[in-house]
N, C-alpha and C. Protein backbone atom coordinates (compact mmCIF):
# COMPACT_ATOMS: atom_id res chain seq x y z
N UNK A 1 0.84 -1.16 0.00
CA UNK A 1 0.00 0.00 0.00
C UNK A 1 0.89 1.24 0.00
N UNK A 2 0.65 1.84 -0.99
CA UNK A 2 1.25 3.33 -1.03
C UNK A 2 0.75 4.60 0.42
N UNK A 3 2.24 5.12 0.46
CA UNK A 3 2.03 5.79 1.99
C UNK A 3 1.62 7.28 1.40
N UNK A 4 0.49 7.90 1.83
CA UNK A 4 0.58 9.42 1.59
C UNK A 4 1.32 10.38 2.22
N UNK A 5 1.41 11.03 1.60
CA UNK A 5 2.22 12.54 2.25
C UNK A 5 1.13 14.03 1.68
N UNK A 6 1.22 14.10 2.81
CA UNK A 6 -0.25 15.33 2.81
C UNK A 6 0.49 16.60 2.59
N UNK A 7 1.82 16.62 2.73
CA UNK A 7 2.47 17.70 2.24
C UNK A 7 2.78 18.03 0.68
N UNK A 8 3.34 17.00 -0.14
CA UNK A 8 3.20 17.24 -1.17
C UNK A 8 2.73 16.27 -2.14
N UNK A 9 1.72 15.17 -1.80
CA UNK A 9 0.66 14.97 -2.38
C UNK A 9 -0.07 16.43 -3.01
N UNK A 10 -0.87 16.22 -4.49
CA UNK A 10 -1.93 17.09 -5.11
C UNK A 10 -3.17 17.00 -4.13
N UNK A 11 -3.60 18.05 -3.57
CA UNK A 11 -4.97 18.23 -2.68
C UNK A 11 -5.77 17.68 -3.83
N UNK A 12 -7.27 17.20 -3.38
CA UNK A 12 -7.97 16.98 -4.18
C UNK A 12 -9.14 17.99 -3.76
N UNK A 13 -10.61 18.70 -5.07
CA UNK A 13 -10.80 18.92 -4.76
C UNK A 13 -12.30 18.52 -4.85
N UNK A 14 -13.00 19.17 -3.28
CA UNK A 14 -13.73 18.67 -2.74
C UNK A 14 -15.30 19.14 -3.59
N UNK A 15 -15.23 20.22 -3.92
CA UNK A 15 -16.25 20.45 -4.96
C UNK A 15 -17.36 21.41 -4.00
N UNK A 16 -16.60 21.50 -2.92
CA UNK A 16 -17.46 22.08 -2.13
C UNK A 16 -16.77 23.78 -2.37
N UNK A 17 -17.99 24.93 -2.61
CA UNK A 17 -17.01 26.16 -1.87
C UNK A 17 -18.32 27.08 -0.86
N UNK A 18 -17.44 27.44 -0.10
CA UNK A 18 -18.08 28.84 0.59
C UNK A 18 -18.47 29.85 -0.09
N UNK A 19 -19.38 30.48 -0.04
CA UNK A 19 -20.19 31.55 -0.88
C UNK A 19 -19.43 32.63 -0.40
N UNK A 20 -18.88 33.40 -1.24
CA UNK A 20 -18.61 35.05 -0.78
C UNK A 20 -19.59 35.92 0.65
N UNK A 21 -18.85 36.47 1.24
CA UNK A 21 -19.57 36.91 2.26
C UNK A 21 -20.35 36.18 3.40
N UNK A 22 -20.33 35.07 3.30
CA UNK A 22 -20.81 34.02 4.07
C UNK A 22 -20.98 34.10 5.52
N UNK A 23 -19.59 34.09 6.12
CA UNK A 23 -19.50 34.82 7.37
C UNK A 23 -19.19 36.22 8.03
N UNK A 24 -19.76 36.85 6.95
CA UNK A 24 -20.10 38.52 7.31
C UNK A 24 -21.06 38.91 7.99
N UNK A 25 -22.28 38.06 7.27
CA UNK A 25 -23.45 38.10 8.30
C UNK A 25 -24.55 36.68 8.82
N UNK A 26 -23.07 36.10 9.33
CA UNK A 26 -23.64 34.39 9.87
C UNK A 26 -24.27 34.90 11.06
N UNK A 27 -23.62 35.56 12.04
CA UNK A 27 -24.04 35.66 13.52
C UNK A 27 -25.74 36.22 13.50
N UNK A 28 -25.89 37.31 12.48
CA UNK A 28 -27.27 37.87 12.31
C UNK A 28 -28.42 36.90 11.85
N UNK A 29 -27.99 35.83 10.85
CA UNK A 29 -28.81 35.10 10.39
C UNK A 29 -28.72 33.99 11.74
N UNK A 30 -27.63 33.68 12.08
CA UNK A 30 -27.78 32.52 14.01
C UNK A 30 -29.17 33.29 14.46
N UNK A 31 -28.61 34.50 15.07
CA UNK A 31 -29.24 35.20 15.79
C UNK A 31 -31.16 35.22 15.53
N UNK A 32 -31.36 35.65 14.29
CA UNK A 32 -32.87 35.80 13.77
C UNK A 32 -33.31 34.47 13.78
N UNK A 33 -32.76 33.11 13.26
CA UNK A 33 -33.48 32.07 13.37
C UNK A 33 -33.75 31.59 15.14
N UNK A 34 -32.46 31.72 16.27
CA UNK A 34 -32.80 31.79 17.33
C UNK A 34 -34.15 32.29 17.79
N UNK A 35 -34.33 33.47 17.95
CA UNK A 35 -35.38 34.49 18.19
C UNK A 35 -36.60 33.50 17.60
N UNK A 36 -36.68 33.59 16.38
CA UNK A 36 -38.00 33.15 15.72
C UNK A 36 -38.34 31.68 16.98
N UNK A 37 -37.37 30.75 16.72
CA UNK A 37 -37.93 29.64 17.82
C UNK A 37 -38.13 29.72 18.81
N UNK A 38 -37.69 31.37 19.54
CA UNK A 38 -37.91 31.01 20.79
C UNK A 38 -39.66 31.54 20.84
N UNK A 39 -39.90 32.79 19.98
CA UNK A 39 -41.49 33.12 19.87
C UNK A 39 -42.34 32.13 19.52
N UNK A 40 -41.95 31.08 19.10
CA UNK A 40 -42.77 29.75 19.21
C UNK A 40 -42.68 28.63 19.60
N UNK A 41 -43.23 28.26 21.49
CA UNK A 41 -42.90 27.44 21.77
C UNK A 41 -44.41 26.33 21.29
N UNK A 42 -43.37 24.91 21.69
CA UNK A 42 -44.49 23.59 21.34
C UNK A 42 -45.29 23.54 22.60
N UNK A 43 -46.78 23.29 21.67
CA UNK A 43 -47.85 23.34 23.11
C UNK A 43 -47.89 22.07 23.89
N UNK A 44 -47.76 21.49 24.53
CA UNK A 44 -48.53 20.10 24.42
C UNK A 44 -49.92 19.62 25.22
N UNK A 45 -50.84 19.58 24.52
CA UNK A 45 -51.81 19.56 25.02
C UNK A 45 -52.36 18.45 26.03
N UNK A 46 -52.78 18.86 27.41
CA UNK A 46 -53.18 18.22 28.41
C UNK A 46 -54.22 17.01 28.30
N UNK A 47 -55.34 17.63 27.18
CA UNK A 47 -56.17 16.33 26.93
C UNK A 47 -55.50 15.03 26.32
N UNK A 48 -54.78 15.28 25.46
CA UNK A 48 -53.95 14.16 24.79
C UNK A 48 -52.75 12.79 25.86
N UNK A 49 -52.97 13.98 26.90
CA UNK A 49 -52.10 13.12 27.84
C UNK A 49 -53.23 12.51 28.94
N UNK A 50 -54.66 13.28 29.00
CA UNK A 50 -55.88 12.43 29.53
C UNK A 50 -56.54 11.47 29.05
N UNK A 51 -56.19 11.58 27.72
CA UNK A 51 -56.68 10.48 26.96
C UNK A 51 -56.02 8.79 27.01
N UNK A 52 -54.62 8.85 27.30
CA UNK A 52 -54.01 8.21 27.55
C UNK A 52 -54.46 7.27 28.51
N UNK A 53 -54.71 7.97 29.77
CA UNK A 53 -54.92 7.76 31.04
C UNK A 53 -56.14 6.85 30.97
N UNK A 54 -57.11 7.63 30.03
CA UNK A 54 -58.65 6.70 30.04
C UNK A 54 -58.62 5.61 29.55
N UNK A 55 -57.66 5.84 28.51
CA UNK A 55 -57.68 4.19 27.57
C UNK A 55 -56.88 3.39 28.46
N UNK A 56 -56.05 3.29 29.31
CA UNK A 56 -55.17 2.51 29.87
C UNK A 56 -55.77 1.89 31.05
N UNK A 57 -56.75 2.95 31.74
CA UNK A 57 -57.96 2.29 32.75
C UNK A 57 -58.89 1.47 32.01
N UNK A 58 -59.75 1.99 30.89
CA UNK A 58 -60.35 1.22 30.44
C UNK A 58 -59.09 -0.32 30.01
N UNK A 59 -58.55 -0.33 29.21
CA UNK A 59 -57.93 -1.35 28.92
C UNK A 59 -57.45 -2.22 30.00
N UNK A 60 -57.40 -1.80 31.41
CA UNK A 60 -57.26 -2.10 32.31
C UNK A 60 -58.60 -3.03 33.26
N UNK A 61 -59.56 -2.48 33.27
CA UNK A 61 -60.97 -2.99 33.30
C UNK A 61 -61.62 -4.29 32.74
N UNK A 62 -61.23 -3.91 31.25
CA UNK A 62 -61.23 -5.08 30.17
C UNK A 62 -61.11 -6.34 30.57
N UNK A 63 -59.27 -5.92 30.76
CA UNK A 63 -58.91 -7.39 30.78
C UNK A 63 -58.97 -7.65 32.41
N UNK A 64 -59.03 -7.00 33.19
CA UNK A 64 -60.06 -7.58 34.35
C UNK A 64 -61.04 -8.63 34.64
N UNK A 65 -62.35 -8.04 33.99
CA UNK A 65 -63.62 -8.45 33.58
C UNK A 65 -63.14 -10.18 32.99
N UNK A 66 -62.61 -10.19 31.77
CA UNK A 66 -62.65 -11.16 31.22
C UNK A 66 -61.30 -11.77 31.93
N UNK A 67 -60.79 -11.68 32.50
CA UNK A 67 -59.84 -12.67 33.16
C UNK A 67 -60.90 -13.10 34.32
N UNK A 68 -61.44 -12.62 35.21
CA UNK A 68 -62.65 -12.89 36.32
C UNK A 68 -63.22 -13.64 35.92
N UNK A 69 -64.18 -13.33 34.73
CA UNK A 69 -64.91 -14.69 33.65
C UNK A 69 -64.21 -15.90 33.68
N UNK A 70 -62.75 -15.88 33.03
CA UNK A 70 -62.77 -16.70 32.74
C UNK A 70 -62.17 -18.03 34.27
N UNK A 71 -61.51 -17.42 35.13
CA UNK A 71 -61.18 -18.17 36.16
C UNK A 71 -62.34 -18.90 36.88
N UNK A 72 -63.62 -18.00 36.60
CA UNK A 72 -64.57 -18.23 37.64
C UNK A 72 -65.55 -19.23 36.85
N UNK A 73 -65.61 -19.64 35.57
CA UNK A 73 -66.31 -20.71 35.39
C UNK A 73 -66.37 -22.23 35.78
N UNK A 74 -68.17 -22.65 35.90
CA UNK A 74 -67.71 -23.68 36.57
C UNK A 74 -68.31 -24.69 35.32
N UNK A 75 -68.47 -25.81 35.54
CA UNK A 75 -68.54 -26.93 34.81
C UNK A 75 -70.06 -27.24 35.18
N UNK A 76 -70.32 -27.15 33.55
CA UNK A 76 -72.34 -27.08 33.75
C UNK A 76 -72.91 -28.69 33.60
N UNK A 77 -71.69 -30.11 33.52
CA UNK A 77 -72.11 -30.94 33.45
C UNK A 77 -73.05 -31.65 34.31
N UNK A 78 -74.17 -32.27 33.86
CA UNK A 78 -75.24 -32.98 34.74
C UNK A 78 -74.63 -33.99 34.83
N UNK A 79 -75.62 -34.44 35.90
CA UNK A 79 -75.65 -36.06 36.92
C UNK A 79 -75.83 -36.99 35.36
N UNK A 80 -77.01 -36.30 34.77
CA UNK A 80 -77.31 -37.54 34.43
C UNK A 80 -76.91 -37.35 32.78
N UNK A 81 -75.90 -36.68 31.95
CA UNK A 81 -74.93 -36.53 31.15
C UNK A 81 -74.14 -37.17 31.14
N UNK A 82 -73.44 -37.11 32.53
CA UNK A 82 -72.11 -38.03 33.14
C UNK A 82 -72.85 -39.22 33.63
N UNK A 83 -74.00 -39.72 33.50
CA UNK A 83 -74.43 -40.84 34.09
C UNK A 83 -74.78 -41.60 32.58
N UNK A 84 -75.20 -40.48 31.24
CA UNK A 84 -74.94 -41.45 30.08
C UNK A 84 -73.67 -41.84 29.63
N UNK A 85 -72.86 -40.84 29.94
CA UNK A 85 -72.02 -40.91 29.10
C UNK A 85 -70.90 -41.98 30.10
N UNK A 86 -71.47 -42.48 30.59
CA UNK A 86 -70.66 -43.72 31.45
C UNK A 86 -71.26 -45.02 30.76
N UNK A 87 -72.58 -44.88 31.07
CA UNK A 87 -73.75 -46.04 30.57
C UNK A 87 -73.16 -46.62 29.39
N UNK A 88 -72.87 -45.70 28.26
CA UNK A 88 -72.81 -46.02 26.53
C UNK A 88 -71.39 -45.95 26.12
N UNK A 89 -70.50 -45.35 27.42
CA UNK A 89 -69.11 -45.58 26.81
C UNK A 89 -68.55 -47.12 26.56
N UNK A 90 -68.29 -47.48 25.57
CA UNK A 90 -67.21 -48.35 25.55
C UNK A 90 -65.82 -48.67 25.75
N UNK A 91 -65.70 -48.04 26.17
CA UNK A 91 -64.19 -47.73 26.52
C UNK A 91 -64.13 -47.73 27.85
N UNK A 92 -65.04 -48.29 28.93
CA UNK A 92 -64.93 -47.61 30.34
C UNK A 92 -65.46 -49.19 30.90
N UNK A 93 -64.84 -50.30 31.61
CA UNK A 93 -65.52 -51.31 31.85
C UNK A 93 -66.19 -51.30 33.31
N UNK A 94 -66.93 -51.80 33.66
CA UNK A 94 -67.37 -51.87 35.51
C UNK A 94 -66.41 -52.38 36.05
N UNK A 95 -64.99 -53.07 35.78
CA UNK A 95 -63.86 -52.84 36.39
C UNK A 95 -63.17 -52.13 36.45
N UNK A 96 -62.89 -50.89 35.75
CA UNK A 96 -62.09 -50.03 35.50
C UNK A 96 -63.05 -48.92 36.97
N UNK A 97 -64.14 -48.87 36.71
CA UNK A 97 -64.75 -48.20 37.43
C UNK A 97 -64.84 -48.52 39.03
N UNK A 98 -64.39 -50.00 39.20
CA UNK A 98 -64.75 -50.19 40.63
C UNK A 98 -63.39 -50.39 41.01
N UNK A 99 -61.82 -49.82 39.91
CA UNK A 99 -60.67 -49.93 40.68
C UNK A 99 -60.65 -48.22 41.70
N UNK A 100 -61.66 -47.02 40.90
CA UNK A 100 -61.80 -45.82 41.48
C UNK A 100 -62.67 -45.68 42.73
N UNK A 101 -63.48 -46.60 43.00
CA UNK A 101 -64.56 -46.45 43.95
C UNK A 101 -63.50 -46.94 45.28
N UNK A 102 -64.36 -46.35 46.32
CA UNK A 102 -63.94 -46.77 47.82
C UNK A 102 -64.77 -47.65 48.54
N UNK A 103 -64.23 -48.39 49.31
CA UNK A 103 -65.67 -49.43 49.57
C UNK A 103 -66.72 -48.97 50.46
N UNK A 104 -66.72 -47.58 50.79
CA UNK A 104 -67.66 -46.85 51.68
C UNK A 104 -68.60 -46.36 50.07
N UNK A 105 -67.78 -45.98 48.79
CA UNK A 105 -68.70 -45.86 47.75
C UNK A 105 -69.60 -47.02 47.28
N UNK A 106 -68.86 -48.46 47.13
CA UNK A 106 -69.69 -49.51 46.94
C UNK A 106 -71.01 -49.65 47.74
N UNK A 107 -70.04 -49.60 48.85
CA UNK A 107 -72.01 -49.79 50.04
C UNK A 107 -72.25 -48.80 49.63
N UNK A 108 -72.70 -47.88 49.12
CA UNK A 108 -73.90 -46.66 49.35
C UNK A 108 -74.42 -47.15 47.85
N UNK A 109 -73.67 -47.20 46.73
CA UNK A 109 -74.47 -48.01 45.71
C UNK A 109 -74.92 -49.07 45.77
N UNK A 110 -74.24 -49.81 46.84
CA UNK A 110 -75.54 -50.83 46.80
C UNK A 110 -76.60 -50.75 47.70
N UNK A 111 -76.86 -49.78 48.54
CA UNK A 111 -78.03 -49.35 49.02
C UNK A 111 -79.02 -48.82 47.95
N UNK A 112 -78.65 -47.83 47.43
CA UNK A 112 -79.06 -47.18 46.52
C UNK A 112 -79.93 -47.94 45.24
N UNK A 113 -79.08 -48.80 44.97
CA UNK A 113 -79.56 -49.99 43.56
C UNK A 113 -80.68 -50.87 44.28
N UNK A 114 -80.32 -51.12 45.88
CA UNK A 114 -81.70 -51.51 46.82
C UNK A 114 -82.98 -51.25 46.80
N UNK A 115 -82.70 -49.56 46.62
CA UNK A 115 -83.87 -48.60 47.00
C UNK A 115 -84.48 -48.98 46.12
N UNK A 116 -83.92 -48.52 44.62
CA UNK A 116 -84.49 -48.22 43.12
C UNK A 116 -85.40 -50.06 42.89
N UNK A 117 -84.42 -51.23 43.43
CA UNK A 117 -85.18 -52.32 43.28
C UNK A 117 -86.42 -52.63 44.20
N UNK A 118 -86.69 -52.13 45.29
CA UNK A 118 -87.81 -52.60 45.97
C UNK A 118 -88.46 -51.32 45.36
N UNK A 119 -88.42 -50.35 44.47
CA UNK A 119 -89.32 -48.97 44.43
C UNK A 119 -89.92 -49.44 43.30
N UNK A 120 -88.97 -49.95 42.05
CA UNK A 120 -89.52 -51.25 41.05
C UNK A 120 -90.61 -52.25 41.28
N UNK A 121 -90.07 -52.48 42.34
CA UNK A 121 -91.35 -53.88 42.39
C UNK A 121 -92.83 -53.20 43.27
N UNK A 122 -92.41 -52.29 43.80
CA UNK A 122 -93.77 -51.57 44.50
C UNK A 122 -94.23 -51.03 42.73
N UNK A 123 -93.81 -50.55 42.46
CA UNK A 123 -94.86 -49.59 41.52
C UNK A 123 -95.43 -50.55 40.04
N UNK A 124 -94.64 -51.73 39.97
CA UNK A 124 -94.93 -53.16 39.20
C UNK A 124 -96.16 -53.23 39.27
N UNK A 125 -96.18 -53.71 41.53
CA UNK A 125 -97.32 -54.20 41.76
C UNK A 125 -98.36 -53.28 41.75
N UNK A 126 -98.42 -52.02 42.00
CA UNK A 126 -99.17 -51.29 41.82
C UNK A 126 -100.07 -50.90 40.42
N UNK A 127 -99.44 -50.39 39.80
CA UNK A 127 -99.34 -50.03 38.13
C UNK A 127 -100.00 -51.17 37.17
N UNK A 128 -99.51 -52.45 37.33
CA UNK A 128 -99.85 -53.11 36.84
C UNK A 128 -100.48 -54.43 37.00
N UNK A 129 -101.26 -54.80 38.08
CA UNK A 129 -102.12 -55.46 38.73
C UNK A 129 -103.26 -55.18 38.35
């Protein structure tokens, strides 16, 4: 790589020039554009910064509301939904079901299947006699 010498290297030129008189009257033209900005300052208007405020409460509210919704739902399934959808599943055997039960659950179903059978044969004999 060739080394320069800024001494007698050819300047190149830049293509740029200064206008005649230029800095004769720079300070006056500083000066007048100063002034002008300072006779106009930026407003900033107070509602624009209330507006802010409302949307951020509201947006705030919002997702309140629907976060509350959604934690607080409960499960609208019936007795007797979950009592078909046991009945007709195939996939679910009366062993699979009596490895979940407790044997304080067994006795009460079989009280229960008691009830429904002597309530059967009363209304048999009744009904149809």
């Amino acid at each position: 790589m060739k080394h320069i010498n800024l001494n007698t290297d050819p300047k190149i030129n830049s293509g740029y020039k200064v206008p005649d008189d230029y800095f004769l009257n720079f300070e006056d033209r500083i000066m007048s554009h100063i002034n002008q900005e300072i006779d106009t300052p930026k407003i900033i208007s107070f509602w624009k910064k209330k507006n802010i405020w409302i949307y951020g409460i509201a947006a705030t509210i919002i997702i309140s509301i629907f976060t509350w919704i959604y934690f607080n739902q409960t499960n609208t399934y019936s007795l007797t939904s979950t009592q078909e959808y046991l009945a007709y599943s195939d996939e679910i055997t009366p062993e699979d079901l009596a490895d979940y039960l407790t044997p304080e659950d067994l006795t009460n179903l079989e009280k229960e299947l008691n009830s429904i059978d002597h309530q059967t044969a009363i209304y048999l004999n009744e009904y149809l006699n």
